[in-house]
C-alpha atoms as a PDB file:
ATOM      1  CA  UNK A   1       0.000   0.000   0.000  1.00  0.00           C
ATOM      2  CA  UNK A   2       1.649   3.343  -0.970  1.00  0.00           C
ATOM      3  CA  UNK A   3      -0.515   7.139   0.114  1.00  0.00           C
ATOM      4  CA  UNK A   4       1.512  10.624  -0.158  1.00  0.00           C
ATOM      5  CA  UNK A   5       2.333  12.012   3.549  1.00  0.00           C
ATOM      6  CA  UNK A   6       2.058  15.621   3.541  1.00  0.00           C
ATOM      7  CA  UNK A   7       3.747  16.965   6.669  1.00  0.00           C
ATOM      8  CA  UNK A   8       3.370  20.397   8.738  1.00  0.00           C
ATOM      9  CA  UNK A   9       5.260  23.790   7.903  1.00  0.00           C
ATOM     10  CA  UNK A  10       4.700  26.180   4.803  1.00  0.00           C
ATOM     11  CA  UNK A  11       8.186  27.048   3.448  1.00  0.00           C
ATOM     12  CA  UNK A  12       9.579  27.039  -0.354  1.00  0.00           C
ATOM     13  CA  UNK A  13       9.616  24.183  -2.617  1.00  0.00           C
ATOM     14  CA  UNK A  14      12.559  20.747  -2.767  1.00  0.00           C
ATOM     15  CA  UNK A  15      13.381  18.551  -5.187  1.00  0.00           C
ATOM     16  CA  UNK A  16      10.267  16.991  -6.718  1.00  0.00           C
ATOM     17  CA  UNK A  17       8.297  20.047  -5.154  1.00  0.00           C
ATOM     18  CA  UNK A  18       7.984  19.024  -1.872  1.00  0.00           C
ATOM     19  CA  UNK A  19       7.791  21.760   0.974  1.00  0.00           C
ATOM     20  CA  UNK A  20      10.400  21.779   3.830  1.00  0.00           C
ATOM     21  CA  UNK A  21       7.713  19.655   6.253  1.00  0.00           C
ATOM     22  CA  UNK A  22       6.503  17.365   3.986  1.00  0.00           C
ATOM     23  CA  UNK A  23       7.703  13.378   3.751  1.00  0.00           C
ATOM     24  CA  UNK A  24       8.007  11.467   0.581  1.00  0.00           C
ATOM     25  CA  UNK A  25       5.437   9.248  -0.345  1.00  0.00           C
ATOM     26  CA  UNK A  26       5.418   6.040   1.778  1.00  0.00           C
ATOM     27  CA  UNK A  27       4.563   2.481   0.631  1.00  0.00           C
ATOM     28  CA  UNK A  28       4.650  -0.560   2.890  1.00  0.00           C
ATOM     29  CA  UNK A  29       4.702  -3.852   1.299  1.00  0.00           C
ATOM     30  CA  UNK A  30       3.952  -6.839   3.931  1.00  0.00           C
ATOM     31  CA  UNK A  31       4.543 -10.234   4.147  1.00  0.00           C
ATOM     32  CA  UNK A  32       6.865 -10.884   1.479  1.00  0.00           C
ATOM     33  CA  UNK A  33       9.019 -13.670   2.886  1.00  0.00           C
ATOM     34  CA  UNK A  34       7.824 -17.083   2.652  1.00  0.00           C
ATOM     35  CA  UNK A  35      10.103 -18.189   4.977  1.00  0.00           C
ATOM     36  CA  UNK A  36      10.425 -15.211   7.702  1.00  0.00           C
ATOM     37  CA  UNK A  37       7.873 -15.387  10.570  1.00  0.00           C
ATOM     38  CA  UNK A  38       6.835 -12.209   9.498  1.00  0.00           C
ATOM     39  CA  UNK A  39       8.805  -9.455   6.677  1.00  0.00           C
ATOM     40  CA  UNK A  40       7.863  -5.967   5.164  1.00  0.00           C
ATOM     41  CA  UNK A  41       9.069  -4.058   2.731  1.00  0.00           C
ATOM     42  CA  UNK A  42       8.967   0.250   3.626  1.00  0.00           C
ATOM     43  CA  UNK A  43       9.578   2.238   1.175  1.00  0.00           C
ATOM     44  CA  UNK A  44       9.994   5.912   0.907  1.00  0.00           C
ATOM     45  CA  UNK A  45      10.349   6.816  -2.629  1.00  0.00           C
ATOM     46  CA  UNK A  46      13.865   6.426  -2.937  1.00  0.00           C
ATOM     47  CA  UNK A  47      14.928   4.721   0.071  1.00  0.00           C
ATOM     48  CA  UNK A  48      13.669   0.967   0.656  1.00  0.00           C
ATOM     49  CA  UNK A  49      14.238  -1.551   3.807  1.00  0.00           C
ATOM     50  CA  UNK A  50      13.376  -4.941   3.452  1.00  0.00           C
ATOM     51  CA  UNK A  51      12.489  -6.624   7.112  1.00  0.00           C
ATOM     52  CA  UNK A  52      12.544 -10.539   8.256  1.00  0.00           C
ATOM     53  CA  UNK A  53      11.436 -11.664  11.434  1.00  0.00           C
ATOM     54  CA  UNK A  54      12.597 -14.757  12.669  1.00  0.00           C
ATOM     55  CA  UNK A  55      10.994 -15.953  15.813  1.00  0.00           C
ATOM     56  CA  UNK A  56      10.620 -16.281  19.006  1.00  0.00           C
ATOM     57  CA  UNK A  57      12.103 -19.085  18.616  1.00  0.00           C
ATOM     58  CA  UNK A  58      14.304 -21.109  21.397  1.00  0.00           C
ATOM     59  CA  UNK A  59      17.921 -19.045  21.759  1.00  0.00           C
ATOM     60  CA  UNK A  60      21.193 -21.026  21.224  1.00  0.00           C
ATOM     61  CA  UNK A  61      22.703 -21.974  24.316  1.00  0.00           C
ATOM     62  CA  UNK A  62      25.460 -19.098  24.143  1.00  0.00           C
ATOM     63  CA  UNK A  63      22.940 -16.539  23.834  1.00  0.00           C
ATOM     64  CA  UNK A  64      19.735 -18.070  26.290  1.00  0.00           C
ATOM     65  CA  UNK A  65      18.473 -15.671  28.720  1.00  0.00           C
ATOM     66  CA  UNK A  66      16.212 -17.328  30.929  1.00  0.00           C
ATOM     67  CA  UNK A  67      14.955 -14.038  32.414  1.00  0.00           C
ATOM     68  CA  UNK A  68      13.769 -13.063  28.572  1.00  0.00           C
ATOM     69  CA  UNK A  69      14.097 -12.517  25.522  1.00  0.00           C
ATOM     70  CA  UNK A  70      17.164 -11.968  23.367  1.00  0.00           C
ATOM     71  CA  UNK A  71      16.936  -9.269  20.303  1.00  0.00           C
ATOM     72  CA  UNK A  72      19.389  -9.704  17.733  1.00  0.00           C
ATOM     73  CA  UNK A  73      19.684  -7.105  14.862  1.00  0.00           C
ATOM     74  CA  UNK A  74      21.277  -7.665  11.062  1.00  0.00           C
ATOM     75  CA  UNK A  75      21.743  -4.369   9.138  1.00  0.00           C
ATOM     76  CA  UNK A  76      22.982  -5.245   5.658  1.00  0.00           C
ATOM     77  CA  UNK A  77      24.039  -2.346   3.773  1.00  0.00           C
ATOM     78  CA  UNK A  78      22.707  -1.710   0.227  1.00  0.00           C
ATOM     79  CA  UNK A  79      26.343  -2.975  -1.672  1.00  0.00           C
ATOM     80  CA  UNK A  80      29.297  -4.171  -0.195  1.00  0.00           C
ATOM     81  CA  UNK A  81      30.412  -5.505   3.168  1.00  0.00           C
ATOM     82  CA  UNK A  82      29.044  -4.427   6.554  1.00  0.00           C
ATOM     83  CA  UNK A  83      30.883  -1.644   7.719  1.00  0.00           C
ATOM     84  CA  UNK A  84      31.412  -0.067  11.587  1.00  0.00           C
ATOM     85  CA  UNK A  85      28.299   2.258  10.837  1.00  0.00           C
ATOM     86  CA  UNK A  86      25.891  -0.513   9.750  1.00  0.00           C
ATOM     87  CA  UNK A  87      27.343  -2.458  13.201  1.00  0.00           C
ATOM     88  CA  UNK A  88      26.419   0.906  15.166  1.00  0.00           C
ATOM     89  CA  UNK A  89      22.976   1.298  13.433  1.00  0.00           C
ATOM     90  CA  UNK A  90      22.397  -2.349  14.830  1.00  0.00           C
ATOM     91  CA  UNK A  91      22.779  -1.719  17.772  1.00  0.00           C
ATOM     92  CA  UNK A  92      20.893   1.415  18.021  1.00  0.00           C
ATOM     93  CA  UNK A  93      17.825  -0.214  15.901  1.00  0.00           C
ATOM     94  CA  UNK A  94      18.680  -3.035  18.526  1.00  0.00           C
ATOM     95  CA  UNK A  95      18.094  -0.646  21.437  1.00  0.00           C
ATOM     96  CA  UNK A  96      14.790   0.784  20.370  1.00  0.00           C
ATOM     97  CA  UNK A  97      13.323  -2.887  19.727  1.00  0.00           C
ATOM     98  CA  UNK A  98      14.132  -3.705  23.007  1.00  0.00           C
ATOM     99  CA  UNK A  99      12.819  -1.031  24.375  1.00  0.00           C
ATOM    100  CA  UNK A 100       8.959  -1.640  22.961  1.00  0.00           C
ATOM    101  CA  UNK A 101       9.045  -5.784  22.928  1.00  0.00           C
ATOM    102  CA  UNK A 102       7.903  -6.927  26.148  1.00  0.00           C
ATOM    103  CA  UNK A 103      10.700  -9.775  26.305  1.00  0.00           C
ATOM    104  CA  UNK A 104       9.818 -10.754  29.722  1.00  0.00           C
ATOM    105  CA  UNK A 105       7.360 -12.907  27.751  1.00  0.00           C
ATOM    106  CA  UNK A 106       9.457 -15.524  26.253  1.00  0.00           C
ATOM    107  CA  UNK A 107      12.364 -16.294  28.148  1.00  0.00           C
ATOM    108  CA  UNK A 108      15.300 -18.162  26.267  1.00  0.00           C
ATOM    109  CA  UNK A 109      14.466 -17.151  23.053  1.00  0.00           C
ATOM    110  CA  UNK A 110      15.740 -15.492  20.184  1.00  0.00           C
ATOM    111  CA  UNK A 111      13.658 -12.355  18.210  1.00  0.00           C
ATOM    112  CA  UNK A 112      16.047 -11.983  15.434  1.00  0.00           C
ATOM    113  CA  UNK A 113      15.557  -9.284  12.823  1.00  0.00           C
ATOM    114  CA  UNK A 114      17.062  -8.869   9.709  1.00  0.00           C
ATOM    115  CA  UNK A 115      17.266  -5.609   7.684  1.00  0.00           C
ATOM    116  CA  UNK A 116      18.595  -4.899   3.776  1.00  0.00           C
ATOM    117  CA  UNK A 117      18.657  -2.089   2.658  1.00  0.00           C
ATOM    118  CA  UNK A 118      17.482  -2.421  -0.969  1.00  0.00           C
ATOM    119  CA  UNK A 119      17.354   1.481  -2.345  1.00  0.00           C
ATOM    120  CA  UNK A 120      19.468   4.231  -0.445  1.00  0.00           C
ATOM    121  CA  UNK A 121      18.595   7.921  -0.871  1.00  0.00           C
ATOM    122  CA  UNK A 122      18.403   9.424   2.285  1.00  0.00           C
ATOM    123  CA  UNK A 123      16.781   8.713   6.121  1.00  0.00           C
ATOM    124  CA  UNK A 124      17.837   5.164   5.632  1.00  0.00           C
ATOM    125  CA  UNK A 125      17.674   4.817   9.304  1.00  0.00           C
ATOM    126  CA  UNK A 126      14.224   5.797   9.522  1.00  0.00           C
ATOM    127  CA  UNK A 127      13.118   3.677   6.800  1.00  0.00           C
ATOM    128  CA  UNK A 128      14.728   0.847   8.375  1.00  0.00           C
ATOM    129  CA  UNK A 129      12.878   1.318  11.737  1.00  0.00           C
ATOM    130  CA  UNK A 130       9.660   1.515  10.072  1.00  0.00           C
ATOM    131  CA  UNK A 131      10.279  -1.888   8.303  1.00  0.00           C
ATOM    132  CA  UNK A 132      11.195  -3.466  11.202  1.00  0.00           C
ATOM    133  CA  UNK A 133       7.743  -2.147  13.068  1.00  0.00           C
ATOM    134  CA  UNK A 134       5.670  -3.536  10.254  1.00  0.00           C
ATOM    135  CA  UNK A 135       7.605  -6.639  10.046  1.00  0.00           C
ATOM    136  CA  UNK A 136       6.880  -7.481  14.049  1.00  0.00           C
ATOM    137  CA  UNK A 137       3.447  -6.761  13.849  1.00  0.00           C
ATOM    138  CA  UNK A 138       3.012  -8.649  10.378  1.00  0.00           C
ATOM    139  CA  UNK A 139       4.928 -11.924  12.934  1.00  0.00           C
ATOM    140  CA  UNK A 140       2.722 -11.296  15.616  1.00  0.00           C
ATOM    141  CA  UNK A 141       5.146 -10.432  18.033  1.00  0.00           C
ATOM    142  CA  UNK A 142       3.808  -8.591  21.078  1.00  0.00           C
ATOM    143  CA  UNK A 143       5.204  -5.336  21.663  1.00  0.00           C
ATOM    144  CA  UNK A 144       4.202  -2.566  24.536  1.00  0.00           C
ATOM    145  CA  UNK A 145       3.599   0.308  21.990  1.00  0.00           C
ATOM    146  CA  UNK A 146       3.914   0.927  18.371  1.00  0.00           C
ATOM    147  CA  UNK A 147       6.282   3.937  16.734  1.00  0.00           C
ATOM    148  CA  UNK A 148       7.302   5.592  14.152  1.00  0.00           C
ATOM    149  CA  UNK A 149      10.661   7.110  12.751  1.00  0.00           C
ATOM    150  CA  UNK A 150      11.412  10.058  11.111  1.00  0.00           C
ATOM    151  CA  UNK A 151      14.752  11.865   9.910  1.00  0.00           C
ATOM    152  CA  UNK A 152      15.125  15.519   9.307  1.00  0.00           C
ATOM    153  CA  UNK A 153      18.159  17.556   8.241  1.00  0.00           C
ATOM    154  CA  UNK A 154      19.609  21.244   9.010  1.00  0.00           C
ATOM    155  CA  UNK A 155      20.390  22.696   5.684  1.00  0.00           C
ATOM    156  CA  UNK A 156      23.187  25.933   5.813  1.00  0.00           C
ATOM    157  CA  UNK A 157      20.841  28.753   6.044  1.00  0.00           C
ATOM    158  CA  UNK A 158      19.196  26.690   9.476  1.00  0.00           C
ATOM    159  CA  UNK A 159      16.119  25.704   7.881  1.00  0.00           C
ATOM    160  CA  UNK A 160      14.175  22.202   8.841  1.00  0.00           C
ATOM    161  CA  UNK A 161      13.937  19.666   6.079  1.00  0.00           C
ATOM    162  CA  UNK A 162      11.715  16.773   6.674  1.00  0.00           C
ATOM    163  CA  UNK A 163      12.867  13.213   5.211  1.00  0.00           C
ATOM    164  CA  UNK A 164      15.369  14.450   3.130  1.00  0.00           C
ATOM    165  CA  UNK A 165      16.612  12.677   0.441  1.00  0.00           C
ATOM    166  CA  UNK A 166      20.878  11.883  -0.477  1.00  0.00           C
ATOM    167  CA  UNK A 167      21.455  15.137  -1.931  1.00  0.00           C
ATOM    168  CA  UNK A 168      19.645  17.379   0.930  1.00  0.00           C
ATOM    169  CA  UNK A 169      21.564  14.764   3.885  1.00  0.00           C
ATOM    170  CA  UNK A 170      24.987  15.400   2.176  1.00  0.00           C
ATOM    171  CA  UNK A 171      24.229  19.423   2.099  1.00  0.00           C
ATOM    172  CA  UNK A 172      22.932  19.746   5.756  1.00  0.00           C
ATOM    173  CA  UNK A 173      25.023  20.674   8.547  1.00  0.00           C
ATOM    174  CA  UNK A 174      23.070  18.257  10.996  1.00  0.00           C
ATOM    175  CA  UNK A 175      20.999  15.215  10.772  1.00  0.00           C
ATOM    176  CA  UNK A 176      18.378  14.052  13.325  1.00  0.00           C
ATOM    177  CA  UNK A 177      16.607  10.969  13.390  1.00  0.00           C
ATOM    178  CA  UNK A 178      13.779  10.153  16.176  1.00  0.00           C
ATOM    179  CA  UNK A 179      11.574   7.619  16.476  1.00  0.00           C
ATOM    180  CA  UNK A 180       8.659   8.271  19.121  1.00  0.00           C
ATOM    181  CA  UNK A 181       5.839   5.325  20.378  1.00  0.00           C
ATOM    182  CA  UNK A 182       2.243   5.982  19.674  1.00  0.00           C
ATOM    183  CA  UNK A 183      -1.189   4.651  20.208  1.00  0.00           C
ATOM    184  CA  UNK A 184      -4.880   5.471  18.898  1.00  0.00           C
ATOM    185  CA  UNK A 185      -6.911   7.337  21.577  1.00  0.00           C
ATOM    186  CA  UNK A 186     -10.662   5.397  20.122  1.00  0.00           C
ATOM    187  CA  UNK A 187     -12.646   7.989  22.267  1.00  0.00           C
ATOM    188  CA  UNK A 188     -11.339  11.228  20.013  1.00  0.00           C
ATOM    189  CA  UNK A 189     -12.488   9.730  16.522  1.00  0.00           C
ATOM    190  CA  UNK A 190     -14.312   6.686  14.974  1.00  0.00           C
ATOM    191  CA  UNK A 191     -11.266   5.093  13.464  1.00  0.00           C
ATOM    192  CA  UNK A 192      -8.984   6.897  16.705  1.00  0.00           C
ATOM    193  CA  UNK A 193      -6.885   9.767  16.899  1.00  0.00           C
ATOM    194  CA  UNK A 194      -3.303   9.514  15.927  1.00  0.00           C
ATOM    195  CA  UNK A 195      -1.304  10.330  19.660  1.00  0.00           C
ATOM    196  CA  UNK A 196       2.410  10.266  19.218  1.00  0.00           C
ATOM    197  CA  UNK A 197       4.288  10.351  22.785  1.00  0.00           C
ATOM    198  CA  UNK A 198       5.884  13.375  23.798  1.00  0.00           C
ATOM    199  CA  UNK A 199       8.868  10.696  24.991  1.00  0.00           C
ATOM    200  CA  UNK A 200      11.271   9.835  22.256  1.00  0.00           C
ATOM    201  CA  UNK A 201      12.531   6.136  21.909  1.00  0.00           C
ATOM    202  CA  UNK A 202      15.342   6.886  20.468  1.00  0.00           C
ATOM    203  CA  UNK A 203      17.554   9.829  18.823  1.00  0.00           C
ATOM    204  CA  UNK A 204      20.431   9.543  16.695  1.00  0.00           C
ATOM    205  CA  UNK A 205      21.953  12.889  15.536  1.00  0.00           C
ATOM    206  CA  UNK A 206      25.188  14.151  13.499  1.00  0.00           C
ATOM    207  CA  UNK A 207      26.805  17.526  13.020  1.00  0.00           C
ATOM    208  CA  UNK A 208      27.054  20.745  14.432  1.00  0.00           C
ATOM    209  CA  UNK A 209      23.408  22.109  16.313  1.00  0.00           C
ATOM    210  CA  UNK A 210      22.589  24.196  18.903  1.00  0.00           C
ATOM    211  CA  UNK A 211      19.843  22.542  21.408  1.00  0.00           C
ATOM    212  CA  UNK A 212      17.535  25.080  19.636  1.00  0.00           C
ATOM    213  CA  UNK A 213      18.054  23.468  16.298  1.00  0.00           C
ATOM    214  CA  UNK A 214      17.541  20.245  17.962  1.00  0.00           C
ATOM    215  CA  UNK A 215      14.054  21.433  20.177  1.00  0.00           C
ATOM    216  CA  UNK A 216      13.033  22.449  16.531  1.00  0.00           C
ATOM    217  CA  UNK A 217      13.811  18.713  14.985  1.00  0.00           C
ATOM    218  CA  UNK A 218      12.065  17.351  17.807  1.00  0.00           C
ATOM    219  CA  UNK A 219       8.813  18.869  17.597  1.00  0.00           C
ATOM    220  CA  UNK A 220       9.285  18.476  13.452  1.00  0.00           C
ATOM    221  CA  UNK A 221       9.656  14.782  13.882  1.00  0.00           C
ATOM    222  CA  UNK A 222       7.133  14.831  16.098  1.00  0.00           C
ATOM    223  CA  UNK A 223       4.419  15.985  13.737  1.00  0.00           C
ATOM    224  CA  UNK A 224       6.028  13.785  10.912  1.00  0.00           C
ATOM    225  CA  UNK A 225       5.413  10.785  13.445  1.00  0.00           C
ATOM    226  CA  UNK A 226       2.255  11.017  13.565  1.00  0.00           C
ATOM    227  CA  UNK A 227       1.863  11.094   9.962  1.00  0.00           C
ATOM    228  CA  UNK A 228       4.018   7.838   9.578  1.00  0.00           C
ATOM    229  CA  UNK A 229       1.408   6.206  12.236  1.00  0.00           C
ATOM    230  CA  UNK A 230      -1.487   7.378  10.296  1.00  0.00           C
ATOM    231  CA  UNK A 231      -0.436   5.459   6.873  1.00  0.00           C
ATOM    232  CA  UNK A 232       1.163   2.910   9.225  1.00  0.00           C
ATOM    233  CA  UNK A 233      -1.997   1.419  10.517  1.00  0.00           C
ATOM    234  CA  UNK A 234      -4.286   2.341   7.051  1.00  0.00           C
ATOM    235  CA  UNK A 235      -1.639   0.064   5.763  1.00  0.00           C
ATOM    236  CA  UNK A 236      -2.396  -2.791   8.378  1.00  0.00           C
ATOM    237  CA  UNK A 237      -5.934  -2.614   7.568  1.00  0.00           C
ATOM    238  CA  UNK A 238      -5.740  -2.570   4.248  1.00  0.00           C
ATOM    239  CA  UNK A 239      -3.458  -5.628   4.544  1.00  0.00           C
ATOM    240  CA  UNK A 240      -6.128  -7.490   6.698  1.00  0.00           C
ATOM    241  CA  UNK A 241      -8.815  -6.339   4.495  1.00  0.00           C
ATOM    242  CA  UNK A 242      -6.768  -7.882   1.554  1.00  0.00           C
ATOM    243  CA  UNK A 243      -6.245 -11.273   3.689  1.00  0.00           C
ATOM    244  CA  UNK A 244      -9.657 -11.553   4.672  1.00  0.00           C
ATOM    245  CA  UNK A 245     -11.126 -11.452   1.163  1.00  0.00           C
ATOM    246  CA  UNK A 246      -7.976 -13.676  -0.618  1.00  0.00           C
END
C-alpha cells in the first residue's frame, strides 16, 4: 500500500516540489518472505528496507536468557560488506526494539531481525525502523507500543527539512533521526486519533546544532510521526482487508 504524507510547515519548494515539512510518499509492502515469521518491505520513494522476522524461537545456548528474551539485529548495507556504521545502526535499531518488545514474555528465546537495505537515498535509518515495526506486527510479536521514525536535516541557512533525500543529507550541517511510540486514543475519533508520545525512543543525531536546532527537529519529527502512524496502521488494515477477502 503506498498514500503521499504531507507533513506540517509552509516554506519554499525541494526537489520533486515538496515543501520543507513534507515526507516522501510512503509504501509498505507486507509479508513478502515465505520463509520469515513475518517481513515488510517500507519504502519511501527512494529509500527501501526490506524486514525478516525470525521468531521467538528457542535461543542457542550461548545466547539463552532465561529471564527473557534476546533481540538480535542484522543491518545489511545496500552494496558491499558491513561496515562499523551498519554495526552501530544495529545496535541502536537493537536498542529501540528492546525497548517496545515486552521480552519478559518468552524467556530463552531469540527475536532476530534482519534488515537490507534495498534502495538508499536518504533517512535510511528511519526507513529501516519503520520496516522493522511492520515486520513485528506482520509476525505477531507482542510489543508494549507501536512507533514511528522520522529523519530531518539542518540545511546551511538553518532551515528544517523533513525526510530528506541523499542530496539534501549530504548538504545539511546536521541530521536528526527520532523515532517516538504511539497509540490510537478510540474515544477522540471513529477510526482513533493519531497520539504520538511526547517521549522519544530513540535519537540519533550528526553535526554541528545548537539545542535550539535540535528542540526544533524534535517537535518536526514529532508531527512527521504522527503522519508515519497514520499510513502505518491504514496500511495494516488494508493488509487485513486484503487477507480476509484472498
Amino acid at each position: 500500500m503506498s498514500a503521499d504524507a504531507p507533513g506540517p510547515g509552509p516554506g519554499s519548494s525541494r526537489a520533486r516540489g515538496r515543501l520543507p515539512g513534507q515526507l516522501r510518499t510512503l509504501v509498505c509492502e507486507r509479508s513478502v518472505l515465505d520463509r520469515a515469521d513475518g517481513s515488510a518491505r517500507w519504502t519511501q520513494e527512494g529509500s527501501s528496507v526490506l524486514a525478516a522476522v525470525y521468531g521467538p524461537r528457542q535461543a542457542k545456548l550461548q545466547k539463552e536468557d532465561a529471564e527473557r528474551a534476546v533481540v538480535e539485529v542484522v543491518y545489511k548495507p545496500c552494496s558491499g560488506p558491513q561496515g562499523h556504521l551498519d554495526r552501530s545502526l544495529e545496535l541502536e535499531i537493537r536498542g529501540i526494539l528492546e525497548g517496545v518488545i515486552p521480552l519478559g514474555m518468552h524467556p530463552r528465546t531469540s527475536i532476530m531481525v534482519v534488515l537490507q537495505v534495498l534502495q538508499e537515498d536518504g533517512s535510511v535509518l528511519s526507513c529501516a525502523l519503520n520496516a522493522a515495526c511492520a515486520a513485528l506486527v506482520d509476525a505477531g510479536v507482542p510489543m508494549n507500543t507501536m512507533y514511528a521514525s522520522v529523519t530531518c536535516a539542518l540545511t546551511p541557512d538553518e532551515q528544517l527539512l523533513l525526510d530528506p533525500d541523499a542530496g539534501e543529507e549530504q548538504a545539511a550541517k546536521a541530521r536528526f533521526c527520532f523515532t517516538f511510540p504511539h497509540h490510537f486514543d478510540l474515544t477522540k475519533a471513529v477510526d482513533g486519533e493519531a497520539v504520538v508520545s511526547t517521549s522519544a525512543l530513540g535519537c540519533r543525531s550528526h553535526g554541528s546544532f545548537s539545542s535550539d536546532h535540535l528542540l526544533d527537529a524534535f517537535q518536526l519529527t514529532r508531527l512527521g510521526c504522527e503522519r508515519v502512524a497514520i499510513f502505518g496502521r491504514l496500511s495494516l488494515t488494508k493488509s487485513f482487508q486484503a487477507a480476509g477477502s484472498a
